[in-house]
PDB file of N, CA and C in Angstrom:
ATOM      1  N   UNK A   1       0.852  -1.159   0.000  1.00  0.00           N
ATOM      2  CA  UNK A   1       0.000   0.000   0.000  1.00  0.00           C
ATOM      3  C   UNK A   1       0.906   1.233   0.000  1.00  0.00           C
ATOM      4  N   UNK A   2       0.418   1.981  -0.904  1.00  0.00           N
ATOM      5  CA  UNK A   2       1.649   3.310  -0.835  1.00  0.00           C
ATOM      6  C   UNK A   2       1.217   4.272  -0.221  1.00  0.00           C
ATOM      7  N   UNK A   3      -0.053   4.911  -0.134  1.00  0.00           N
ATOM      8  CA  UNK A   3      -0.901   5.610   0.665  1.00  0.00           C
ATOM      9  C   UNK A   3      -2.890   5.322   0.415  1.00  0.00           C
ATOM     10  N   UNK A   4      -3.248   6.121   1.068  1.00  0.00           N
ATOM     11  CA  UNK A   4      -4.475   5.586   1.409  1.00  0.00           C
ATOM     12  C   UNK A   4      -5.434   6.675   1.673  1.00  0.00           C
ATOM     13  N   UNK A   5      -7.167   6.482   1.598  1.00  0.00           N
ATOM     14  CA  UNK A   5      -7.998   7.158   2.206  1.00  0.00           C
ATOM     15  C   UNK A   5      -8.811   6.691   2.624  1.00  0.00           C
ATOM     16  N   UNK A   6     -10.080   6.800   3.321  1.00  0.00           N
ATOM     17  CA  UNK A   6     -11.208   6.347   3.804  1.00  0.00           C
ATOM     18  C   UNK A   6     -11.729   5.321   3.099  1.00  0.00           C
ATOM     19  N   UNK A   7     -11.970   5.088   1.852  1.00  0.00           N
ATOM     20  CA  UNK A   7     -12.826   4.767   1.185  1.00  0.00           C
ATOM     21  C   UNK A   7     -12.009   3.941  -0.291  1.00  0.00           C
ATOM     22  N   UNK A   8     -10.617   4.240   0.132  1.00  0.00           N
ATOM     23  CA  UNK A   8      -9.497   3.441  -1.126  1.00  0.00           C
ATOM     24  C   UNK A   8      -8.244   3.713  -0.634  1.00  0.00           C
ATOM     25  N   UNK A   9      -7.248   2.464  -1.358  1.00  0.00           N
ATOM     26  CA  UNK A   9      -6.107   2.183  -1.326  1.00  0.00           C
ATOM     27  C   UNK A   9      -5.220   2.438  -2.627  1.00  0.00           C
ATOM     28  N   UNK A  10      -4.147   3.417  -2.275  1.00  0.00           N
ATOM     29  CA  UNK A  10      -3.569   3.405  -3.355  1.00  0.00           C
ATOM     30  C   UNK A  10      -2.271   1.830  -3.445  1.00  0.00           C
ATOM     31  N   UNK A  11      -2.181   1.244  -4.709  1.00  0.00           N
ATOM     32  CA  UNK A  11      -1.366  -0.486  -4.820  1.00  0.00           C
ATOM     33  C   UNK A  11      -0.509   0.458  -5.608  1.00  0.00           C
ATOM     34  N   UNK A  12       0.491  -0.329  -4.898  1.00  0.00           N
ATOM     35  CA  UNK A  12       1.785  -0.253  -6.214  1.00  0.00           C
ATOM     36  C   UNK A  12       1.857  -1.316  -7.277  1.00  0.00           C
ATOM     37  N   UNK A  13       1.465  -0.615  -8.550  1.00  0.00           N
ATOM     38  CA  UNK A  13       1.070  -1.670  -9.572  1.00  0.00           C
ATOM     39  C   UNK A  13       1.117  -0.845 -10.956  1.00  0.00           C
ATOM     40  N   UNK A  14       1.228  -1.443 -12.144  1.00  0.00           N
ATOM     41  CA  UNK A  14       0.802  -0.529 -13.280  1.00  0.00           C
ATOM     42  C   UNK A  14      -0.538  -0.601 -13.355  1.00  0.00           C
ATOM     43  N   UNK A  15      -0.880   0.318 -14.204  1.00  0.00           N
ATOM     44  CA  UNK A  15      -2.780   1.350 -13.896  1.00  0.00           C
ATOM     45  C   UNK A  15      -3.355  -0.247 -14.942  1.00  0.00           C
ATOM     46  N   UNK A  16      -3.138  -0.899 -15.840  1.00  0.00           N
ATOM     47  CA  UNK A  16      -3.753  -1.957 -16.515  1.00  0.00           C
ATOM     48  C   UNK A  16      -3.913  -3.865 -15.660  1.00  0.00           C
ATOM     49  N   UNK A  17      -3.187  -3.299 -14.264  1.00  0.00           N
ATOM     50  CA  UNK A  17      -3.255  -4.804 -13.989  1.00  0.00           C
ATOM     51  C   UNK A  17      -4.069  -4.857 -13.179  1.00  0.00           C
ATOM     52  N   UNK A  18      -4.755  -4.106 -12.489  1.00  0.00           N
ATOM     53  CA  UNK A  18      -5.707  -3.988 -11.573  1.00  0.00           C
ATOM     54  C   UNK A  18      -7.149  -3.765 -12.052  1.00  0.00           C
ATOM     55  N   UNK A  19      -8.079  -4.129 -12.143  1.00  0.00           N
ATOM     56  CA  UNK A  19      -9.219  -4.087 -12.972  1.00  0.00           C
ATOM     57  C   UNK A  19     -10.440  -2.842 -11.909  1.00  0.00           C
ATOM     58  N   UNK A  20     -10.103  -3.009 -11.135  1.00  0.00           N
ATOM     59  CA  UNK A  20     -10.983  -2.502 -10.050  1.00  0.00           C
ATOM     60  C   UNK A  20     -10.247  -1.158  -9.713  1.00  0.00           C
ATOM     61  N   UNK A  21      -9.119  -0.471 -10.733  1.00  0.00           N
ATOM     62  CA  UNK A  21      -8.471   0.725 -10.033  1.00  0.00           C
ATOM     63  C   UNK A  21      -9.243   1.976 -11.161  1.00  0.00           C
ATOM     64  N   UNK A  22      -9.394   3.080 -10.107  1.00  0.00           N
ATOM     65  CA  UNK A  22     -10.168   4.154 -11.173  1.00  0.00           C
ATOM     66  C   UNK A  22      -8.967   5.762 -11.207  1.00  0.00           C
ATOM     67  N   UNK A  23      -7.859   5.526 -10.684  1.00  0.00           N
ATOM     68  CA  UNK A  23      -7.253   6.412 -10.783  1.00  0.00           C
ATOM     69  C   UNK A  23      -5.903   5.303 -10.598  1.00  0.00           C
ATOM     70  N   UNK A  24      -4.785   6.789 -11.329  1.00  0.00           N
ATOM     71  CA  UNK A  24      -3.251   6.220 -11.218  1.00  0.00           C
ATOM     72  C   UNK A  24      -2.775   7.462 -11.262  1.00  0.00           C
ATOM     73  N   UNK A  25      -1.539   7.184 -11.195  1.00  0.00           N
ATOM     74  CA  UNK A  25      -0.060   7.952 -11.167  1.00  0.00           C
ATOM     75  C   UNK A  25       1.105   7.479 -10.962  1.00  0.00           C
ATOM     76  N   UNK A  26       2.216   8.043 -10.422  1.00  0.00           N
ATOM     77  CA  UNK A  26       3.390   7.981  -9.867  1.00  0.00           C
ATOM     78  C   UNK A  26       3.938   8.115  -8.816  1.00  0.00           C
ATOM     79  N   UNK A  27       4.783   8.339  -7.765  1.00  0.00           N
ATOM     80  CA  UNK A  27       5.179   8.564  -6.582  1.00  0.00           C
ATOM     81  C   UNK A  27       6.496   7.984  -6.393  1.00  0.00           C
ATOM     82  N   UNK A  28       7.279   8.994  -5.743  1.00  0.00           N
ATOM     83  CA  UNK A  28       8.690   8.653  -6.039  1.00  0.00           C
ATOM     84  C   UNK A  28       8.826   6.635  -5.164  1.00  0.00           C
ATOM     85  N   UNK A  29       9.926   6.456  -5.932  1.00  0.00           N
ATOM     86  CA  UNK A  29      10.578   5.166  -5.131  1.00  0.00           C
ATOM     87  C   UNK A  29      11.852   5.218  -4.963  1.00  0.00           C
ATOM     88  N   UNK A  30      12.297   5.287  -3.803  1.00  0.00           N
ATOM     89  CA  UNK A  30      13.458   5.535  -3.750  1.00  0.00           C
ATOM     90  C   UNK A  30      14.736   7.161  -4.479  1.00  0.00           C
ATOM     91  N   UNK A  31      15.144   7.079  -3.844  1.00  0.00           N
ATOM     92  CA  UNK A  31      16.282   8.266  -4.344  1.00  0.00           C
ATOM     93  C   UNK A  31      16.083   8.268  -5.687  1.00  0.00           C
ATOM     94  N   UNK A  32      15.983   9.338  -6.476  1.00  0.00           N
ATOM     95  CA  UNK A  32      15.409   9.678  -8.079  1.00  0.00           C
ATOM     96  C   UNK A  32      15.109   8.901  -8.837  1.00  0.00           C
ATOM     97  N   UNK A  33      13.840   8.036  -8.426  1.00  0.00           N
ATOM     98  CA  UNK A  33      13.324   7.308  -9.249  1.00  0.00           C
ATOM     99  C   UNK A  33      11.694   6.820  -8.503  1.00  0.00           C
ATOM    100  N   UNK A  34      10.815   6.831  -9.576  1.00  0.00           N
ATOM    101  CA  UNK A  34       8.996   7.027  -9.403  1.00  0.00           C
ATOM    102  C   UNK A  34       8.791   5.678  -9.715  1.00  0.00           C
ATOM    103  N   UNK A  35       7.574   5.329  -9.229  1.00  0.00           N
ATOM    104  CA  UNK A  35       6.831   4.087  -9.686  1.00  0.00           C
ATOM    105  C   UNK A  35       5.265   4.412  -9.965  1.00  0.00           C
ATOM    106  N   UNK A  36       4.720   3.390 -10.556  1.00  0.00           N
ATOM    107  CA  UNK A  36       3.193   3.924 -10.671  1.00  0.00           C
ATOM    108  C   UNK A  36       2.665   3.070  -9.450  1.00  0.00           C
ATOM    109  N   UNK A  37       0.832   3.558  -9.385  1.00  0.00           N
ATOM    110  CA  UNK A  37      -0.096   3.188  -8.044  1.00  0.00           C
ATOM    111  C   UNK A  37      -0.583   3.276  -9.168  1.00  0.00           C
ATOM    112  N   UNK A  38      -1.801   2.120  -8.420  1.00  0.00           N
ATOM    113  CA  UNK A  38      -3.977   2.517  -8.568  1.00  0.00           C
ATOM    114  C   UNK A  38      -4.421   2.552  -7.575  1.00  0.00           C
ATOM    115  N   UNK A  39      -5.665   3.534  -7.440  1.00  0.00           N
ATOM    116  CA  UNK A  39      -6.384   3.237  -6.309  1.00  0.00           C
ATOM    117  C   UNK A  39      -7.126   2.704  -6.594  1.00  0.00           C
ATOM    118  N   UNK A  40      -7.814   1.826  -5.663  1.00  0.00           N
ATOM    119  CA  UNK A  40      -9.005   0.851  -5.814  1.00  0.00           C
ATOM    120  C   UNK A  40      -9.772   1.083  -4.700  1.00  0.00           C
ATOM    121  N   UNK A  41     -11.067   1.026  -4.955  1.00  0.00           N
ATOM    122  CA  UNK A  41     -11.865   1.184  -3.354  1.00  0.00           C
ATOM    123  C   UNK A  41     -12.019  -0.101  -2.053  1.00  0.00           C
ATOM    124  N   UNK A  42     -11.807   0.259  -1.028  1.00  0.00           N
ATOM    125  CA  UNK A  42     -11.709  -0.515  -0.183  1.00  0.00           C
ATOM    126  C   UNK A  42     -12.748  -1.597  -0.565  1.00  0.00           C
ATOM    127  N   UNK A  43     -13.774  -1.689  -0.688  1.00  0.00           N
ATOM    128  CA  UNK A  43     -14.854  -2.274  -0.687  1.00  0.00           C
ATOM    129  C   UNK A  43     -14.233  -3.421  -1.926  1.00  0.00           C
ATOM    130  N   UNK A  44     -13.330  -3.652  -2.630  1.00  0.00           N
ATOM    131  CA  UNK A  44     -13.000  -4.840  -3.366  1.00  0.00           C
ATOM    132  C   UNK A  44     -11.589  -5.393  -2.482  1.00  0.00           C
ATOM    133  N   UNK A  45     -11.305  -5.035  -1.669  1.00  0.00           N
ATOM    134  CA  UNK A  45     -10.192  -5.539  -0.919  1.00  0.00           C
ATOM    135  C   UNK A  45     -10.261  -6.566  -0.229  1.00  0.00           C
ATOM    136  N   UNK A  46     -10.043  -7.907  -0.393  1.00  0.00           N
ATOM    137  CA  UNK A  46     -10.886  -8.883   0.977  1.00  0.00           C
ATOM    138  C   UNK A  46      -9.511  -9.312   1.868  1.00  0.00           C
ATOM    139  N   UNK A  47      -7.734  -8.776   1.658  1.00  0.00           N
ATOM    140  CA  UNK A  47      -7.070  -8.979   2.728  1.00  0.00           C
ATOM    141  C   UNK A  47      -5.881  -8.022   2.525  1.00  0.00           C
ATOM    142  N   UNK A  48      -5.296  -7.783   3.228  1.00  0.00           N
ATOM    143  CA  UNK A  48      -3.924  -7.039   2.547  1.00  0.00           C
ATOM    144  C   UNK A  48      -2.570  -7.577   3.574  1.00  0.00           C
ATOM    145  N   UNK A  49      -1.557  -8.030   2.778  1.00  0.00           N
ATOM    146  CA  UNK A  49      -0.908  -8.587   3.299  1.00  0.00           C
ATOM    147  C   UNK A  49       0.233  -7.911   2.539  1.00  0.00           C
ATOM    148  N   UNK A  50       1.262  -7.241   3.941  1.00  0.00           N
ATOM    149  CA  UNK A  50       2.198  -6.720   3.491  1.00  0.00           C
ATOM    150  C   UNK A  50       3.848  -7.785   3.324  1.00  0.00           C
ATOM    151  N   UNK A  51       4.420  -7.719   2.495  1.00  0.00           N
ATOM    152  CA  UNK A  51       5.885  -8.451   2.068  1.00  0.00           C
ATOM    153  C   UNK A  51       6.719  -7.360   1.911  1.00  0.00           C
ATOM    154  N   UNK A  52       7.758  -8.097   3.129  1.00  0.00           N
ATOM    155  CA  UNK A  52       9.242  -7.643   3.097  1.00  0.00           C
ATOM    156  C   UNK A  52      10.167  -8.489   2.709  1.00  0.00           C
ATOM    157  N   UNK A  53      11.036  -8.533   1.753  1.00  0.00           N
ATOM    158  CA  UNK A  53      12.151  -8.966   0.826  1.00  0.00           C
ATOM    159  C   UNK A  53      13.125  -8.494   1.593  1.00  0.00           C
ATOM    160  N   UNK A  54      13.973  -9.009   2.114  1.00  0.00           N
ATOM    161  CA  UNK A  54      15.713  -8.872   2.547  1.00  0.00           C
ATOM    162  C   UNK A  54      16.664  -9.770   1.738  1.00  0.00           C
ATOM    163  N   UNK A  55      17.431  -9.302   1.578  1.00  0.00           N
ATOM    164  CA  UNK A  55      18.812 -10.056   0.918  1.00  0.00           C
ATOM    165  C   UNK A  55      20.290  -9.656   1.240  1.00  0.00           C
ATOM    166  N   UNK A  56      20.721 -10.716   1.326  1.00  0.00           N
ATOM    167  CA  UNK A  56      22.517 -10.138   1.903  1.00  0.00           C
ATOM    168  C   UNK A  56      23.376 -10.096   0.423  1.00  0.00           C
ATOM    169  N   UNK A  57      24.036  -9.245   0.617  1.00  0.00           N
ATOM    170  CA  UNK A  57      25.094  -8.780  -0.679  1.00  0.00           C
ATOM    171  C   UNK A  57      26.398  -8.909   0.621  1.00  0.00           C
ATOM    172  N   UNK A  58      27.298  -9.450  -0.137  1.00  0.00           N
ATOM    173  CA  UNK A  58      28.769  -9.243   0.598  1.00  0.00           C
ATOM    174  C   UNK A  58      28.613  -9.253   2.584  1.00  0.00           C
ATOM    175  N   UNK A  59      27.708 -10.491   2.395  1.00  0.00           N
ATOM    176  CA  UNK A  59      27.579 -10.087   4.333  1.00  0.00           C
ATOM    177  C   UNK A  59      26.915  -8.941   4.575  1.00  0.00           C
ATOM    178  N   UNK A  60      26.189  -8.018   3.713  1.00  0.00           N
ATOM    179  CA  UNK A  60      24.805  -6.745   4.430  1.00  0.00           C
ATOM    180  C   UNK A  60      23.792  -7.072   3.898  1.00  0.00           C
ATOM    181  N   UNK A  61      22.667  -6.643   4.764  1.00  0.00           N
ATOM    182  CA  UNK A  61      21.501  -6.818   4.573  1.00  0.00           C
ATOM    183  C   UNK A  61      20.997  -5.446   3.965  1.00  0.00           C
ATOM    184  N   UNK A  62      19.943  -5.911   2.896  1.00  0.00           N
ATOM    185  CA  UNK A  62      19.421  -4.835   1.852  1.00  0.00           C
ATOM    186  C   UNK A  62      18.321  -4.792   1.930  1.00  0.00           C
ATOM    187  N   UNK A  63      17.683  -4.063   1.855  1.00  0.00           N
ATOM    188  CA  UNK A  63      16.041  -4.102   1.520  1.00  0.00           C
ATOM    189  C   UNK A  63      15.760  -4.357  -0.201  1.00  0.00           C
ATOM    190  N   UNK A  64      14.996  -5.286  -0.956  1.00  0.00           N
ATOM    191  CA  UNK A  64      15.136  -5.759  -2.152  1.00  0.00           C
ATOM    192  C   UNK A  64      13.494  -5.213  -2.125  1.00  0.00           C
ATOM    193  N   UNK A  65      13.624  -3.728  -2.839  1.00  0.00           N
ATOM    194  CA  UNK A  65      12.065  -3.129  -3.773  1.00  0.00           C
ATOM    195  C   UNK A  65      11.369  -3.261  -4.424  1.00  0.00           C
ATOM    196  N   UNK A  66      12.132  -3.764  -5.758  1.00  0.00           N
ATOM    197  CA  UNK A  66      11.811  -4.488  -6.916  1.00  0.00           C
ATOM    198  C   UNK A  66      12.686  -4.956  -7.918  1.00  0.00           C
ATOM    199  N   UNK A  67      11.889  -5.920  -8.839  1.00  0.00           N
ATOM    200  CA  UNK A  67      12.674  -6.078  -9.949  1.00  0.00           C
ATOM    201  C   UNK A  67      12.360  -5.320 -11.063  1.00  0.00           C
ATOM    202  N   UNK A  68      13.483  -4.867 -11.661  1.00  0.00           N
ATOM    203  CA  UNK A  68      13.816  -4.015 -13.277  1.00  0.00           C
ATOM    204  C   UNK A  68      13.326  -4.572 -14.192  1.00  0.00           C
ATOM    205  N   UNK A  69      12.742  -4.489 -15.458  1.00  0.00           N
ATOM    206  CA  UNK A  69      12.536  -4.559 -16.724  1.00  0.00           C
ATOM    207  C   UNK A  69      13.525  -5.755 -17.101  1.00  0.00           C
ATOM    208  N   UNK A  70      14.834  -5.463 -16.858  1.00  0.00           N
ATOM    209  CA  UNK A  70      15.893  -5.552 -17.583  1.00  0.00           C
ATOM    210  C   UNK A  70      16.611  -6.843 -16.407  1.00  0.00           C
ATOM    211  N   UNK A  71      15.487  -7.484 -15.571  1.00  0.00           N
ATOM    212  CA  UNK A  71      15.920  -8.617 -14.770  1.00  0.00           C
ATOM    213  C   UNK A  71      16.880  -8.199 -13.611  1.00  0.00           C
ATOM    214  N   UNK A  72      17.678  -7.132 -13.362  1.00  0.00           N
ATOM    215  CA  UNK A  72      18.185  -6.408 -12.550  1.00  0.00           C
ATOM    216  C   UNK A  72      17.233  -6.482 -11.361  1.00  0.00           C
ATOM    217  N   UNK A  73      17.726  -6.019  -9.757  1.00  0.00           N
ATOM    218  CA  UNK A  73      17.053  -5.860  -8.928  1.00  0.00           C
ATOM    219  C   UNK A  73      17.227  -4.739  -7.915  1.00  0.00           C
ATOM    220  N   UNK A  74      16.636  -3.848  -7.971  1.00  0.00           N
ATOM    221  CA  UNK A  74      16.363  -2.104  -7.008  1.00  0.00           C
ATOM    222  C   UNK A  74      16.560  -2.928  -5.583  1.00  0.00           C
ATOM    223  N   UNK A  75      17.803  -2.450  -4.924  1.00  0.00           N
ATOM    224  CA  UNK A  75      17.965  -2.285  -3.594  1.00  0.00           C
ATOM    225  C   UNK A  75      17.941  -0.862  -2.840  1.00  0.00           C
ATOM    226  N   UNK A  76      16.963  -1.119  -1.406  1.00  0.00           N
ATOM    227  CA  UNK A  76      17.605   0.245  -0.471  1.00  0.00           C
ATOM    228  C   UNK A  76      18.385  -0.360   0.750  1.00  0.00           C
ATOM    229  N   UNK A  77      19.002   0.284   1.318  1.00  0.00           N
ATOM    230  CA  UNK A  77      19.676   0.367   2.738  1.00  0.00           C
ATOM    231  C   UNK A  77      19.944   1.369   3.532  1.00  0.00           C
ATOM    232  N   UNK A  78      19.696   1.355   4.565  1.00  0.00           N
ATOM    233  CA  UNK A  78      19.662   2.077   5.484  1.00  0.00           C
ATOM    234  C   UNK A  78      20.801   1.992   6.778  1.00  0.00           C
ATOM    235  N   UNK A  79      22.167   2.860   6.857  1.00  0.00           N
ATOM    236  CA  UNK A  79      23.214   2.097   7.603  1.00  0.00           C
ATOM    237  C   UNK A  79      24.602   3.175   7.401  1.00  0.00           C
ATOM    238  N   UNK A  80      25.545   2.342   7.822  1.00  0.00           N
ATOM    239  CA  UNK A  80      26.692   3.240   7.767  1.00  0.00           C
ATOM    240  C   UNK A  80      27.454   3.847   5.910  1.00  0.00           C
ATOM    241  N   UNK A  81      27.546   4.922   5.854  1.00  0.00           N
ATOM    242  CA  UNK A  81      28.035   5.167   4.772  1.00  0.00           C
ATOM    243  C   UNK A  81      29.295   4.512   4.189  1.00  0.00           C
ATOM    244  N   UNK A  82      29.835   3.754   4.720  1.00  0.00           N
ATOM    245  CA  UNK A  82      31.243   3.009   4.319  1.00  0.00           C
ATOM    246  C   UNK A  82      30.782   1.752   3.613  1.00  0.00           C
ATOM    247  N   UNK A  83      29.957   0.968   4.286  1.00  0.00           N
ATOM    248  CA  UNK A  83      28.888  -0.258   3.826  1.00  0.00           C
ATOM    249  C   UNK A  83      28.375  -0.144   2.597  1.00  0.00           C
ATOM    250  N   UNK A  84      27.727   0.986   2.482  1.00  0.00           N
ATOM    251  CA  UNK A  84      27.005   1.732   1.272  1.00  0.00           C
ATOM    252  C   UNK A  84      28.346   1.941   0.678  1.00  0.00           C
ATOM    253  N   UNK A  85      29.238   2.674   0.506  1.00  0.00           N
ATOM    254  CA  UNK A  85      30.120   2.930  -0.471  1.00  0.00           C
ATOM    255  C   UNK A  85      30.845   1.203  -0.884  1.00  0.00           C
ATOM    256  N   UNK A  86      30.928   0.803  -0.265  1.00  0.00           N
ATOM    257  CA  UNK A  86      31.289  -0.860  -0.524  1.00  0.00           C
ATOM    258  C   UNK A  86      30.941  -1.667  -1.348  1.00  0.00           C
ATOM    259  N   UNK A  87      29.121  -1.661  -1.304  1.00  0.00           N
ATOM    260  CA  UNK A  87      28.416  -1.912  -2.408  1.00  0.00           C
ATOM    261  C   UNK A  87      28.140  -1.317  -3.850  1.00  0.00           C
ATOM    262  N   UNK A  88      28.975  -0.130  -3.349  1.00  0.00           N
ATOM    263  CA  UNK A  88      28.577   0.855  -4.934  1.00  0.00           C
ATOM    264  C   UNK A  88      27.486   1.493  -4.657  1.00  0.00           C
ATOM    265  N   UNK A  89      26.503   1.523  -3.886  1.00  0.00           N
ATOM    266  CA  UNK A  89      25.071   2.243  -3.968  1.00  0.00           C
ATOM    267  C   UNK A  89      25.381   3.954  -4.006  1.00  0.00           C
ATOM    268  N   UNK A  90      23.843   4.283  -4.737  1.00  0.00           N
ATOM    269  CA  UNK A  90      24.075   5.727  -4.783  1.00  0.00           C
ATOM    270  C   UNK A  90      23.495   6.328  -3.532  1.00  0.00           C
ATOM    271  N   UNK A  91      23.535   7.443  -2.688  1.00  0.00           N
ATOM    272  CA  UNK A  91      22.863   8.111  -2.122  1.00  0.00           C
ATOM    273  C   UNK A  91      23.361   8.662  -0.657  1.00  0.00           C
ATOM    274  N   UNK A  92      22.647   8.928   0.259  1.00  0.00           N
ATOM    275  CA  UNK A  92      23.336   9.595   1.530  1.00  0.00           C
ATOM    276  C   UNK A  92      22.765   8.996   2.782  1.00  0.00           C
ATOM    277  N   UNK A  93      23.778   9.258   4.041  1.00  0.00           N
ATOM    278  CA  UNK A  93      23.137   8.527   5.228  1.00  0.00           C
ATOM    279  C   UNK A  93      21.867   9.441   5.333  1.00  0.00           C
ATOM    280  N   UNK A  94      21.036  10.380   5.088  1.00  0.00           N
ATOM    281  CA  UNK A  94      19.906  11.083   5.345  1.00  0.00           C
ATOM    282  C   UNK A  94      18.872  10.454   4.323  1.00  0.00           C
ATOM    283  N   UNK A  95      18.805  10.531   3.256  1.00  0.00           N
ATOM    284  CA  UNK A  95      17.693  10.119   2.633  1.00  0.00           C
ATOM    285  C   UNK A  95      18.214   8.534   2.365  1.00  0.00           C
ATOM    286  N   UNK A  96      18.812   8.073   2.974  1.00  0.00           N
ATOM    287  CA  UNK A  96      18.937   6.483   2.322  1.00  0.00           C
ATOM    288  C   UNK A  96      19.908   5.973   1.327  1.00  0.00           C
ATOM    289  N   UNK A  97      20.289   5.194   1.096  1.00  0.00           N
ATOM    290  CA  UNK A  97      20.894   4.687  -0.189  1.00  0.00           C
ATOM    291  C   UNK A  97      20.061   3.475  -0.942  1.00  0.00           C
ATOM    292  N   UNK A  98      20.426   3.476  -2.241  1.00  0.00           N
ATOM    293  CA  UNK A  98      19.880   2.883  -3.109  1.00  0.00           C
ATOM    294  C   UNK A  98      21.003   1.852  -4.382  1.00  0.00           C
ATOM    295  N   UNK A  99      20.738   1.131  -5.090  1.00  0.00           N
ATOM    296  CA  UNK A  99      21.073   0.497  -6.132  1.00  0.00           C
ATOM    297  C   UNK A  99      20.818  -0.782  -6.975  1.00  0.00           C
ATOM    298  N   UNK A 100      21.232  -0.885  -8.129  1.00  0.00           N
ATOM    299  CA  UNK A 100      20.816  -1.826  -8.798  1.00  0.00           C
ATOM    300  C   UNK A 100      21.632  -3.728  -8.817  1.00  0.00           C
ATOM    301  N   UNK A 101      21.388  -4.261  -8.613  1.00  0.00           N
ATOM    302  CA  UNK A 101      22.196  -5.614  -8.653  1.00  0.00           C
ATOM    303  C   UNK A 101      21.716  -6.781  -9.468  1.00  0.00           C
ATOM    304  N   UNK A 102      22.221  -7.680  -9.984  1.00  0.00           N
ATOM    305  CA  UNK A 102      22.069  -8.971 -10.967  1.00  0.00           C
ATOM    306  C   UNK A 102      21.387  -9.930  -9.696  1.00  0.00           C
ATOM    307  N   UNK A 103      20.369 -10.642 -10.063  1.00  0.00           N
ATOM    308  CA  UNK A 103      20.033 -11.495  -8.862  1.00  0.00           C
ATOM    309  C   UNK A 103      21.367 -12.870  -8.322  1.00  0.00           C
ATOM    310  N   UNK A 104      22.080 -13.020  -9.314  1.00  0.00           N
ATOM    311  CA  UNK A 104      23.230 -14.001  -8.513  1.00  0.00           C
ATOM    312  C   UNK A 104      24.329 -13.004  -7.465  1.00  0.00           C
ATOM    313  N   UNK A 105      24.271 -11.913  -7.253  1.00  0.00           N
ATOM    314  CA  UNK A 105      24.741 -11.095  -6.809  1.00  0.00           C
ATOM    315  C   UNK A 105      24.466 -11.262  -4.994  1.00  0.00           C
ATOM    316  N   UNK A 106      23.494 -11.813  -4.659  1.00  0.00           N
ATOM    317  CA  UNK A 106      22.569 -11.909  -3.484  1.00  0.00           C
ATOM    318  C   UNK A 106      23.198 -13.143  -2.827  1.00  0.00           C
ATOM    319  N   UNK A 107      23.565 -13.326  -2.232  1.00  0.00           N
ATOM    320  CA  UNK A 107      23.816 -14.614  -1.047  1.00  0.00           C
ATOM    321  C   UNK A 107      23.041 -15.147  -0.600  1.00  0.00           C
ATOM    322  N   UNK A 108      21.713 -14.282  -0.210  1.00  0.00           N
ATOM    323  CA  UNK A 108      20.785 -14.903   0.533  1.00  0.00           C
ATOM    324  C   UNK A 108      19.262 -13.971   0.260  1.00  0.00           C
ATOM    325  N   UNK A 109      17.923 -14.515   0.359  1.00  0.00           N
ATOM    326  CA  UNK A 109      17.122 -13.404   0.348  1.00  0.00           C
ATOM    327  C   UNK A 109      15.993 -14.403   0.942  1.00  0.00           C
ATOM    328  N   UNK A 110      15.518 -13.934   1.618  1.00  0.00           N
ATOM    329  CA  UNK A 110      14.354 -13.819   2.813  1.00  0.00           C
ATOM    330  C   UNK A 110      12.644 -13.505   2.726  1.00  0.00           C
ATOM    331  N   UNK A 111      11.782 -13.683   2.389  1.00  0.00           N
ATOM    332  CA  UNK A 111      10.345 -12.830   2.132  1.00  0.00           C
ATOM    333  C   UNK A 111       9.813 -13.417   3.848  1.00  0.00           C
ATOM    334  N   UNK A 112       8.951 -12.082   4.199  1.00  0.00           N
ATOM    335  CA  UNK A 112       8.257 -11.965   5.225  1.00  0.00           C
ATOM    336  C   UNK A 112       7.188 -11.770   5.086  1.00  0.00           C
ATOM    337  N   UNK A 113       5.579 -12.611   5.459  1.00  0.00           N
ATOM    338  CA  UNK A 113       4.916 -11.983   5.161  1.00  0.00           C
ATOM    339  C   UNK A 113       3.977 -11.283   5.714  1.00  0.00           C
ATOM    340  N   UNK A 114       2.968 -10.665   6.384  1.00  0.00           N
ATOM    341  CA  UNK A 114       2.404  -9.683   7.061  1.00  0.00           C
ATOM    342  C   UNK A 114       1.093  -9.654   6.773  1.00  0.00           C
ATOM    343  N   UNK A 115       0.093 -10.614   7.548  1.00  0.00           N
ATOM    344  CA  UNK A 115      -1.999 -10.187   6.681  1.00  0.00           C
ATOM    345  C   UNK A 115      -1.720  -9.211   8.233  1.00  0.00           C
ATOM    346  N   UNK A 116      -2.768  -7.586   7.445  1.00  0.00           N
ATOM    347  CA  UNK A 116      -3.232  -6.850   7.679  1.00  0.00           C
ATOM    348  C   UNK A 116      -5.072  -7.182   7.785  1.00  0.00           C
ATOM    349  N   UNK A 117      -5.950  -6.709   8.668  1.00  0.00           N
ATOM    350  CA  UNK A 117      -7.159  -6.740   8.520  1.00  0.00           C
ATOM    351  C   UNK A 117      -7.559  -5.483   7.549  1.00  0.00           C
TER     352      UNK A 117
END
């Protein structure tokens, strides 16, 4: 869920895969770069269950966002700037760091999953 109102949920999704969404857009993801939402009205929702993806690169743990077009995979992390410069990621200890990786790149990766009422 990316944000929300009374009466609908905005999904992170493209605006054609959701049949039940009557609005879309964009909203940033991560350090200079957007993704699209739909909102859909609560009233077609029957669970929401949130997933967290972790994966270790070189012994750190990453937060894994998504996958690229191009089979690549969008990491964030949140941590010491030396760690981050280690991996190559772009960005700062204030807004986060970010980057792209090959999935054999990963040592390990984790899904968590989370039902919400």
């Amino acid at each position: 869920m990316v944000f929300s109102g009374k009466e609908w949920v905005a999904l992170r999704s493209d605006p054609g895969a959701i049949p039940d969404g009557f609005e879309s857009g964009t909203s940033p993801v991560g350090q200079g770069h957007s993704g699209p939402w739909v909102k859909v009205p609560r009233s077609r929702i029957d669970d929401i269950v949130l997933i967290r993806v972790t994966g270790t690169i070189r012994g750190h743990e990453v937060a894994v966002s998504q996958r690229m077009p191009d089979g690549r995979v969008r990491v964030t992390f949140i941590g010491p700037p030396a760690v981050a410069r280690e991996l190559g990621l772009d960005g700062d200890q204030y807004m986060g760091w970010s980057g792209l990786f090959e999935p054999e790149d990963f040592d390990s990766i984790e899904v968590e999953e989370t039902r919400r009422a």
